[in-house]
PDB file of N, CA and C in Angstrom:
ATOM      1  N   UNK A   1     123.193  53.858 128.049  1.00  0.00           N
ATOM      2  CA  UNK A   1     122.329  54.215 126.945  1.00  0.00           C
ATOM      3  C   UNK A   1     121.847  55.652 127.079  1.00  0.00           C
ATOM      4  N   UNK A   2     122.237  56.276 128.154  1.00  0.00           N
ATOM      5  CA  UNK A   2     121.939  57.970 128.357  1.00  0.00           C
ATOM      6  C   UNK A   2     122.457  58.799 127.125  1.00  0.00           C
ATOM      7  N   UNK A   3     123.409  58.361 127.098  1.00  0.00           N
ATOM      8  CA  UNK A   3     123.763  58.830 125.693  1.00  0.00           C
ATOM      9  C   UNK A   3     123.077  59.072 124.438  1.00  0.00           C
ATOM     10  N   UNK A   4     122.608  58.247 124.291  1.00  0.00           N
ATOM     11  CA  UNK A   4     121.484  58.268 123.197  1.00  0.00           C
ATOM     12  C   UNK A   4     120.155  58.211 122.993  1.00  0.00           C
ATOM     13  N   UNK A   5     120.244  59.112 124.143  1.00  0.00           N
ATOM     14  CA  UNK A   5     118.100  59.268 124.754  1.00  0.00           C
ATOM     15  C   UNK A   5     117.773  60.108 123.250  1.00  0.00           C
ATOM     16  N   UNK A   6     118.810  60.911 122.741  1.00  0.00           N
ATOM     17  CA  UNK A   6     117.848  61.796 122.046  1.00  0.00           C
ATOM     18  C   UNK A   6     117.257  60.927 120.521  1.00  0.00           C
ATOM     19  N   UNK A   7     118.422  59.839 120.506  1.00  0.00           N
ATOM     20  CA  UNK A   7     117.269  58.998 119.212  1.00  0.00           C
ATOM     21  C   UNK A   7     116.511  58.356 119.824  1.00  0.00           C
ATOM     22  N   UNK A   8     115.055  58.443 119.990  1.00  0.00           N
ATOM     23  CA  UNK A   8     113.973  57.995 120.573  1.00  0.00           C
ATOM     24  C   UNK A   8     113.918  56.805 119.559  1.00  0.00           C
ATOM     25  N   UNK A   9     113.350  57.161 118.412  1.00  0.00           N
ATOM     26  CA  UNK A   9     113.246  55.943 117.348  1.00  0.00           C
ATOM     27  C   UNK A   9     114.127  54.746 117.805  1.00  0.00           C
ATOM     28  N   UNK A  10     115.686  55.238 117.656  1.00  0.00           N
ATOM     29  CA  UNK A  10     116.794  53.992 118.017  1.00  0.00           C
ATOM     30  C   UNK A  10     116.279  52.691 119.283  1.00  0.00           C
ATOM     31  N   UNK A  11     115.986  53.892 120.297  1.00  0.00           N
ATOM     32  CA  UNK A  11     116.105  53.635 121.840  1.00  0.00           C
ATOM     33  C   UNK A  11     114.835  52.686 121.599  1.00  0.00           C
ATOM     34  N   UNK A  12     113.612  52.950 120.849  1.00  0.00           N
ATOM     35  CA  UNK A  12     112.661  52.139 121.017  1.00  0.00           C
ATOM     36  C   UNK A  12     112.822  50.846 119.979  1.00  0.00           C
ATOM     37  N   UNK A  13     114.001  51.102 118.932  1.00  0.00           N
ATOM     38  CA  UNK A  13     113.831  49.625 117.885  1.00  0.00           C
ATOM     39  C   UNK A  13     114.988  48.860 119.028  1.00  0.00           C
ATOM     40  N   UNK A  14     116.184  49.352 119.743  1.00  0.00           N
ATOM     41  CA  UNK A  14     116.571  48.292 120.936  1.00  0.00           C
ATOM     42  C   UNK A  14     115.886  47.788 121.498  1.00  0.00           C
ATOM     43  N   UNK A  15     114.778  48.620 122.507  1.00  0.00           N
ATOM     44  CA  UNK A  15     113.748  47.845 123.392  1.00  0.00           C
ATOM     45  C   UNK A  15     113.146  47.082 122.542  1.00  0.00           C
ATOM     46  N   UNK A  16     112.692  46.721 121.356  1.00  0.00           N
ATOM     47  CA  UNK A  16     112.045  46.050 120.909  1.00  0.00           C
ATOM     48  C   UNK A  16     112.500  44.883 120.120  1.00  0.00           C
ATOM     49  N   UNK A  17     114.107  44.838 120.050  1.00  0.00           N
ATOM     50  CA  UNK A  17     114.956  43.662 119.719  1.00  0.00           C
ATOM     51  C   UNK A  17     115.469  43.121 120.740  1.00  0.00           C
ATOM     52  N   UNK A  18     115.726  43.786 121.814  1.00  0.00           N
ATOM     53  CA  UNK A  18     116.111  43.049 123.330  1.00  0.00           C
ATOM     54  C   UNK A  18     114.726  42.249 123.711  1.00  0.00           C
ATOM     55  N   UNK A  19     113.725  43.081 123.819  1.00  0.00           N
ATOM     56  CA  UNK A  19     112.268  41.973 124.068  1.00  0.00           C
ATOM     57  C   UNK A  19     112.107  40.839 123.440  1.00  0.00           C
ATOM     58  N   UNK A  20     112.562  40.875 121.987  1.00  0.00           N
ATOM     59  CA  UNK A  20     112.462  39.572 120.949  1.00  0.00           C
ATOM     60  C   UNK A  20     112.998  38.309 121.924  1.00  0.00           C
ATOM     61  N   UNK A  21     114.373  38.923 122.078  1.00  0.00           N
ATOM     62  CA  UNK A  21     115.167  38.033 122.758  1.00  0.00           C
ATOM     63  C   UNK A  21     115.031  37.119 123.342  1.00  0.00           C
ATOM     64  N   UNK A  22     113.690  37.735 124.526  1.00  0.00           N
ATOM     65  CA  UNK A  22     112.872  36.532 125.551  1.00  0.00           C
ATOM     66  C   UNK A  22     112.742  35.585 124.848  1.00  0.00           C
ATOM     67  N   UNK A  23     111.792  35.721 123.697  1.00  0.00           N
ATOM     68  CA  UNK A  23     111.344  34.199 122.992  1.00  0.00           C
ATOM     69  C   UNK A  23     112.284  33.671 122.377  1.00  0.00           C
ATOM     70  N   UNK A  24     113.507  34.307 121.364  1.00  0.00           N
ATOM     71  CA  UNK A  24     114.602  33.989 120.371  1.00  0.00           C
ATOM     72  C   UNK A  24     115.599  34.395 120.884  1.00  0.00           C
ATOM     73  N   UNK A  25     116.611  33.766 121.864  1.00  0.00           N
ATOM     74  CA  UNK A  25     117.981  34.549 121.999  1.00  0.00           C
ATOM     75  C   UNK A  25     119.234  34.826 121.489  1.00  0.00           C
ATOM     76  N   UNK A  26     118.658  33.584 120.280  1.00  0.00           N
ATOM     77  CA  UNK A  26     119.944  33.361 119.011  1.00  0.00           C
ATOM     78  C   UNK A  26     119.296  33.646 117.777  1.00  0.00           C
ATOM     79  N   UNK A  27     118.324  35.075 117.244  1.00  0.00           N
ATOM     80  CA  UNK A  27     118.032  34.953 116.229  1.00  0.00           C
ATOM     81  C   UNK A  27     118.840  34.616 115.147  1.00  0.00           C
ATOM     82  N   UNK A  28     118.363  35.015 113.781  1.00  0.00           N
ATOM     83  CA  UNK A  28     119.454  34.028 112.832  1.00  0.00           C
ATOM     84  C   UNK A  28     120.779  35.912 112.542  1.00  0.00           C
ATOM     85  N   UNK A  29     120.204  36.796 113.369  1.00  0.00           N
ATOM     86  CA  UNK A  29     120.572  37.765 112.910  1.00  0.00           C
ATOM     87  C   UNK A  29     121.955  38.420 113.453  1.00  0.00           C
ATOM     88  N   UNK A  30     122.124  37.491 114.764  1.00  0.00           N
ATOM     89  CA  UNK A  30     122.858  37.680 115.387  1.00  0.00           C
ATOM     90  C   UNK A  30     124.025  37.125 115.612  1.00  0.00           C
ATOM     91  N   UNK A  31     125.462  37.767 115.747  1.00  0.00           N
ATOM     92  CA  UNK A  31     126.233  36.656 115.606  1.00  0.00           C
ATOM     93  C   UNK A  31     127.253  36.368 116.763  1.00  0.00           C
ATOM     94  N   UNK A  32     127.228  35.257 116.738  1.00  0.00           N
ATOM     95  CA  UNK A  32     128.220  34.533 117.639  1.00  0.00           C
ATOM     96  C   UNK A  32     129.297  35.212 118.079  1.00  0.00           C
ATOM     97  N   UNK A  33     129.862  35.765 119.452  1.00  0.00           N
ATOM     98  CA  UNK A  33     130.696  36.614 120.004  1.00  0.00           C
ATOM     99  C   UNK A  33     131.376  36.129 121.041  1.00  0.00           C
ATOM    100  N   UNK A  34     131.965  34.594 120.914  1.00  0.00           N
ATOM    101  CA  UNK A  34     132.991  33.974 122.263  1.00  0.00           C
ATOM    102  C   UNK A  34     131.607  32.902 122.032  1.00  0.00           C
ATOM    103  N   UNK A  35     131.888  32.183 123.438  1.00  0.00           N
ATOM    104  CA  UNK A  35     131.489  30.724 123.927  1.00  0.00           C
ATOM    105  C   UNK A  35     129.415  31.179 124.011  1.00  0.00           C
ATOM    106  N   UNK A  36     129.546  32.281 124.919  1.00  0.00           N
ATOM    107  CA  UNK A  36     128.022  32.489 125.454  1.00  0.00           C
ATOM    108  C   UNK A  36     127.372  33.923 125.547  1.00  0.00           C
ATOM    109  N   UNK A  37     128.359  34.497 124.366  1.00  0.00           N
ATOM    110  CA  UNK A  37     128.144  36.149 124.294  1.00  0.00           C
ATOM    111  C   UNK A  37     127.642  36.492 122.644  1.00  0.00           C
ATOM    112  N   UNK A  38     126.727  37.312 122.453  1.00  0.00           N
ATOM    113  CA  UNK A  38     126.176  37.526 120.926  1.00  0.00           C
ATOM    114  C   UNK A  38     126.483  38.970 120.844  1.00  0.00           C
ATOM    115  N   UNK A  39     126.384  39.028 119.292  1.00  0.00           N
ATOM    116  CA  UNK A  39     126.175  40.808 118.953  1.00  0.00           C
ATOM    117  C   UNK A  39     125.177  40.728 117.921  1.00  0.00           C
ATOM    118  N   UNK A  40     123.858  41.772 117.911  1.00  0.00           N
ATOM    119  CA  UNK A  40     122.901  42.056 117.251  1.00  0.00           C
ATOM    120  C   UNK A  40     123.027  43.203 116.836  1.00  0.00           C
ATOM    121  N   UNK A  41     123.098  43.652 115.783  1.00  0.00           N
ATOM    122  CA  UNK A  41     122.991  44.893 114.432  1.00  0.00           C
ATOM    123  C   UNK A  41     121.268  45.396 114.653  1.00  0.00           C
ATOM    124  N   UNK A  42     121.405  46.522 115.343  1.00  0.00           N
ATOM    125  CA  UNK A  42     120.019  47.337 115.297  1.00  0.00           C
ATOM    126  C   UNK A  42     119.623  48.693 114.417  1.00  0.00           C
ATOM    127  N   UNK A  43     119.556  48.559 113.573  1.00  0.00           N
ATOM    128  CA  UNK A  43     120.257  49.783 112.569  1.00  0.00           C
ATOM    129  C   UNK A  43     121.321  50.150 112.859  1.00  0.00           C
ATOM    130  N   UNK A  44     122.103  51.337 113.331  1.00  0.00           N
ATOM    131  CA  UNK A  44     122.994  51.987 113.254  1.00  0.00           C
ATOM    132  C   UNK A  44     123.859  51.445 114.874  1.00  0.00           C
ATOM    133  N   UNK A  45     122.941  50.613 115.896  1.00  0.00           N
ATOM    134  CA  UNK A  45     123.394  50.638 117.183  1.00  0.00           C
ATOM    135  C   UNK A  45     123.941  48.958 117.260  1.00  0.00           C
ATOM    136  N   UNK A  46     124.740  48.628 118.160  1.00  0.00           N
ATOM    137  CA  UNK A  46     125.194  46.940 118.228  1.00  0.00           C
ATOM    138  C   UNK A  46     124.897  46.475 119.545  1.00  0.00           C
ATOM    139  N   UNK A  47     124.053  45.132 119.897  1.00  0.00           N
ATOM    140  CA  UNK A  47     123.548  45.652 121.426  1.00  0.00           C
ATOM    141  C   UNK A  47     124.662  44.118 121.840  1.00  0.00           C
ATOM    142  N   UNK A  48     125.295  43.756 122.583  1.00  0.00           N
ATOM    143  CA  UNK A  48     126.114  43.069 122.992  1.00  0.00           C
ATOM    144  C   UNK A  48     125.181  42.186 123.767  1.00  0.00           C
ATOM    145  N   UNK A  49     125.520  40.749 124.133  1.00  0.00           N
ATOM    146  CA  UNK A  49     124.660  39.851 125.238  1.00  0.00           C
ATOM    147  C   UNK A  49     124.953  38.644 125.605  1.00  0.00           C
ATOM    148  N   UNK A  50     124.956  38.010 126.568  1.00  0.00           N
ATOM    149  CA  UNK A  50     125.199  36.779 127.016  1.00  0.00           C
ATOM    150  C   UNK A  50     124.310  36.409 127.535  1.00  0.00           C
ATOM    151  N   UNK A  51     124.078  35.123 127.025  1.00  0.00           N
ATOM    152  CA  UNK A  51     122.632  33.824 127.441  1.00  0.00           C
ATOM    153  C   UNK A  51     123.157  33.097 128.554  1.00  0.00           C
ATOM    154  N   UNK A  52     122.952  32.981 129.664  1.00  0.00           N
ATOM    155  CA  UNK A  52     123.097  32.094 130.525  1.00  0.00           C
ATOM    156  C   UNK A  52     121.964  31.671 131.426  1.00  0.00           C
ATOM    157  N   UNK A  53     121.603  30.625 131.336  1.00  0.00           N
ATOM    158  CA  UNK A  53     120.408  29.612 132.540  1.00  0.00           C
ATOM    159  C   UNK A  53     119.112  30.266 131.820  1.00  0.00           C
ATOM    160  N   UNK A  54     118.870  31.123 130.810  1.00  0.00           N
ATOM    161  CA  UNK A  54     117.696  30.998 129.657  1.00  0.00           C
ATOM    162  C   UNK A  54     117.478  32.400 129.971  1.00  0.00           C
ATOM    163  N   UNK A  55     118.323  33.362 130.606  1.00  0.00           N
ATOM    164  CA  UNK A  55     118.481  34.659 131.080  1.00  0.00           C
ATOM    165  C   UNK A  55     119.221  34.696 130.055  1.00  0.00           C
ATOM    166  N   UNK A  56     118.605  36.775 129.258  1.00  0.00           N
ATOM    167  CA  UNK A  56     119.366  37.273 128.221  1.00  0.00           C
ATOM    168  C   UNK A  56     119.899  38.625 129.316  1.00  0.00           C
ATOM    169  N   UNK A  57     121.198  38.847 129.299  1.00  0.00           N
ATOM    170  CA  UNK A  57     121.858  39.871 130.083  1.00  0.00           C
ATOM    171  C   UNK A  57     122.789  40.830 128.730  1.00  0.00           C
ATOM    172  N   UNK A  58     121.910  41.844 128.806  1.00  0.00           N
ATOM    173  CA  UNK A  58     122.715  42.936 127.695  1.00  0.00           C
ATOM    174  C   UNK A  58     123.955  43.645 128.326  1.00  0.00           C
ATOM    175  N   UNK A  59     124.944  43.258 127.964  1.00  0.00           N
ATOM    176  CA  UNK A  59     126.379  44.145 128.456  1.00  0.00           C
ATOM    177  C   UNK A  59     126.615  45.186 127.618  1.00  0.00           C
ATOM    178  N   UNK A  60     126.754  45.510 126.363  1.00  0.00           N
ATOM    179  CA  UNK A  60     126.684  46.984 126.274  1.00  0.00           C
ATOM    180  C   UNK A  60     125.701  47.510 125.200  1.00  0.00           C
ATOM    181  N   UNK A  61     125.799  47.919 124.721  1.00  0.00           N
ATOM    182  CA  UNK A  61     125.089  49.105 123.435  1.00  0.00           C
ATOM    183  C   UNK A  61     126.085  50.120 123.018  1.00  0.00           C
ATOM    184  N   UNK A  62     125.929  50.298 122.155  1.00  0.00           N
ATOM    185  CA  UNK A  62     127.033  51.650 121.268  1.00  0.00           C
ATOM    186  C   UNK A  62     126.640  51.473 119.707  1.00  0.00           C
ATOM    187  N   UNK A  63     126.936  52.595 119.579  1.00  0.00           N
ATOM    188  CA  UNK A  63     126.430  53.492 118.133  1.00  0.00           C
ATOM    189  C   UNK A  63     128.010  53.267 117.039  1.00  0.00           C
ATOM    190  N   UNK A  64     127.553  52.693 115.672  1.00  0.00           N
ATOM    191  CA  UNK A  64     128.563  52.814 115.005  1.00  0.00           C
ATOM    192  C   UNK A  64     128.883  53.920 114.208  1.00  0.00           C
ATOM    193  N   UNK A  65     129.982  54.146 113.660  1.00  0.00           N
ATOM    194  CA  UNK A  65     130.345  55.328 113.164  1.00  0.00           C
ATOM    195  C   UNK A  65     130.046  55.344 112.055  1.00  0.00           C
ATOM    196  N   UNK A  66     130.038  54.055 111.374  1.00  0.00           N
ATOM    197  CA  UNK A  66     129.667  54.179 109.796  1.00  0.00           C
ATOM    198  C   UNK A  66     128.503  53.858 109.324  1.00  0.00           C
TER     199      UNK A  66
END
């Protein structure tokens, strides 16, 4: 996510949809990505994740082009 220190705004609406997570790890917003892996739409960024044992583990982040 070094990459994209300079959108502060971005960097802080992730931290603040990854935090959701704790309480909701399947919001309704997010969609199904394999057996135990999700993808969430954060404005412009897609944060990747897998739920396992009630642990949310973010595997990547990246910025879309369009």
């Amino acid at each position: 996510m070094r990459r994209y220190m300079h959108d502060q705004e971005g960097m802080h609406a992730i931290a603040a949809a990854v935090g959701e997570l704790i309480d909701n790890p399947s919001p309704p917003e997010a969609f199904a990505w394999g057996k135990s892996d999700f993808r969430l739409r954060v404005g412009p960024y897609r944060v990747l994740y897998r739920v396992s044992g009630g642990i949310v583990y973010v595997a990547h982040v990246s910025r879309t082009t369009s």
